[in-house]
Protein backbone atom coordinates (compact mmCIF):
# COMPACT_ATOMS: atom_id res chain seq x y z
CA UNK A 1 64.94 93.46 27.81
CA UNK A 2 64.23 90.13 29.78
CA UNK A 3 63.77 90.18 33.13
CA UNK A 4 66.09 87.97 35.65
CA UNK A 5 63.89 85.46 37.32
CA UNK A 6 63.85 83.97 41.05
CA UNK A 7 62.33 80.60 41.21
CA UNK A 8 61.65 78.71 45.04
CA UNK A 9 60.40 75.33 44.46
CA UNK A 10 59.81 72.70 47.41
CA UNK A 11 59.25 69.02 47.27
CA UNK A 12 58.74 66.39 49.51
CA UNK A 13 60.41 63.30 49.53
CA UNK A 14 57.75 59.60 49.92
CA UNK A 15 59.19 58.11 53.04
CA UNK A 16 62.34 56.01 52.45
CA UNK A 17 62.91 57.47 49.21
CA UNK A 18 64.96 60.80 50.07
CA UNK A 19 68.43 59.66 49.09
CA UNK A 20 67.28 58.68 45.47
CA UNK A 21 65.64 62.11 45.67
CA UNK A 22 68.88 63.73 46.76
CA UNK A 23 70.81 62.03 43.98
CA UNK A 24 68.64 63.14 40.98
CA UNK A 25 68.29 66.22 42.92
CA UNK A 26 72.27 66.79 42.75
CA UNK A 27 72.43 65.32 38.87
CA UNK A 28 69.94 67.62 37.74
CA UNK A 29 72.05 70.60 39.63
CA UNK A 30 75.22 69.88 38.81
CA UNK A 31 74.24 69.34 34.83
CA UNK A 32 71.73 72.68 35.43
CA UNK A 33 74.91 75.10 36.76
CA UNK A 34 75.83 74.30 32.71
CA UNK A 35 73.81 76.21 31.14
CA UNK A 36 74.38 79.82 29.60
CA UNK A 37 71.21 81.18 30.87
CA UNK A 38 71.09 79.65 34.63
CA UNK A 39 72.50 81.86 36.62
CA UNK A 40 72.14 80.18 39.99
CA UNK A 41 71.08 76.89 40.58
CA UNK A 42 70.98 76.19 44.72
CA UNK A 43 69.10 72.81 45.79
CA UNK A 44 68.53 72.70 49.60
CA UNK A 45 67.75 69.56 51.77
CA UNK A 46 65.95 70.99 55.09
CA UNK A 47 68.39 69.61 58.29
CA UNK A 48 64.71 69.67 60.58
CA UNK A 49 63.03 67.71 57.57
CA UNK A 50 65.28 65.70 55.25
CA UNK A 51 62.14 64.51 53.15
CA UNK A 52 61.69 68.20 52.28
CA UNK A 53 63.80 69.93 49.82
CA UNK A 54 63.82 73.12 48.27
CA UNK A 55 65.36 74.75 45.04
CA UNK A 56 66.35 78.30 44.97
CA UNK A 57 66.75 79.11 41.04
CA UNK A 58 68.09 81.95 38.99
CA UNK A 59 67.55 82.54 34.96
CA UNK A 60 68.34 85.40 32.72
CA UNK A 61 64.55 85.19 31.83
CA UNK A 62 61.22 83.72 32.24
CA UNK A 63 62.02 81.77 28.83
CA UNK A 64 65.10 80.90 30.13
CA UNK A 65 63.18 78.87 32.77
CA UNK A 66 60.94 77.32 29.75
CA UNK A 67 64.06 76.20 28.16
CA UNK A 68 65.87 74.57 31.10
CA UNK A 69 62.29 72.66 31.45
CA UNK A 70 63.42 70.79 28.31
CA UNK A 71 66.48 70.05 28.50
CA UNK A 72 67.29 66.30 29.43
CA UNK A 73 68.63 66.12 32.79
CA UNK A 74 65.55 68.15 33.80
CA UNK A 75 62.98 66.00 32.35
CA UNK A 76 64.91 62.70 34.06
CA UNK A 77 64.13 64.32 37.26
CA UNK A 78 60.81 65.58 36.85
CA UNK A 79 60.11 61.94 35.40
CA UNK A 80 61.62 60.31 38.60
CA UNK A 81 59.30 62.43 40.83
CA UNK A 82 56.20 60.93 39.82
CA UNK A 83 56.55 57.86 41.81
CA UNK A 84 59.34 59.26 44.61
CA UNK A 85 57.47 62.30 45.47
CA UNK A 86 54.86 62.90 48.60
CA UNK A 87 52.80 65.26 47.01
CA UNK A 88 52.83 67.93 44.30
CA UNK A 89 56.18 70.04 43.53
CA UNK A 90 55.28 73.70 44.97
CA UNK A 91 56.84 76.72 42.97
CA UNK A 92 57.06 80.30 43.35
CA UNK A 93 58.58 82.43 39.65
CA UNK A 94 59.80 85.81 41.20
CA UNK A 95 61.00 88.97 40.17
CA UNK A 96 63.00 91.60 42.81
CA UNK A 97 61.61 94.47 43.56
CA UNK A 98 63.25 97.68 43.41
């Protein structure tokens, strides 16, 4: 049996770029919460920092997570971050413990 997943990823928005960030940020959520195997899909934008945001994720499996990487609304965003980003996209693929 899969395994639910956690993910935590963090980015950082370039200077005067954070509401385009935002928006594809929201897009890619809203279009994310749509599919069968997401199970949570919580952007943050840090009120000390708006720059920094971070996504807190949840799939029914690792593969689930390799799927949602393909899908369309996800690669517009990850495509978008190469020139709006200030610095490399941190993430963190978690399990719970018991």
């Amino acid at each position: 049996m899969a395994q639910e997943i956690t993910v935590v990823a963090t980015i950082k928005a370039r200077p005067g770029k954070e509401e385009e960030v935002k928006a594809l940020v929201c897009a890619c959520a809203e279009a994310s919460r749509q599919e069968a195997t997401t199970l949570s899909y919580l952007p943050h934008q840090d009120l000390d920092d708006p720059a920094a945001f971070v996504f807190v994720e949840r799939y029914t499996s690792r593969a689930a997570l390799a799927e949602h990487e393909k899908t369309p609304h996800f690669l517009t965003m990850a495509d978008a971050f190469k020139t709006l980003l200030d610095g490399p996209i941190q993430v963190h693929i978690l399990r719970t413990l018991p």
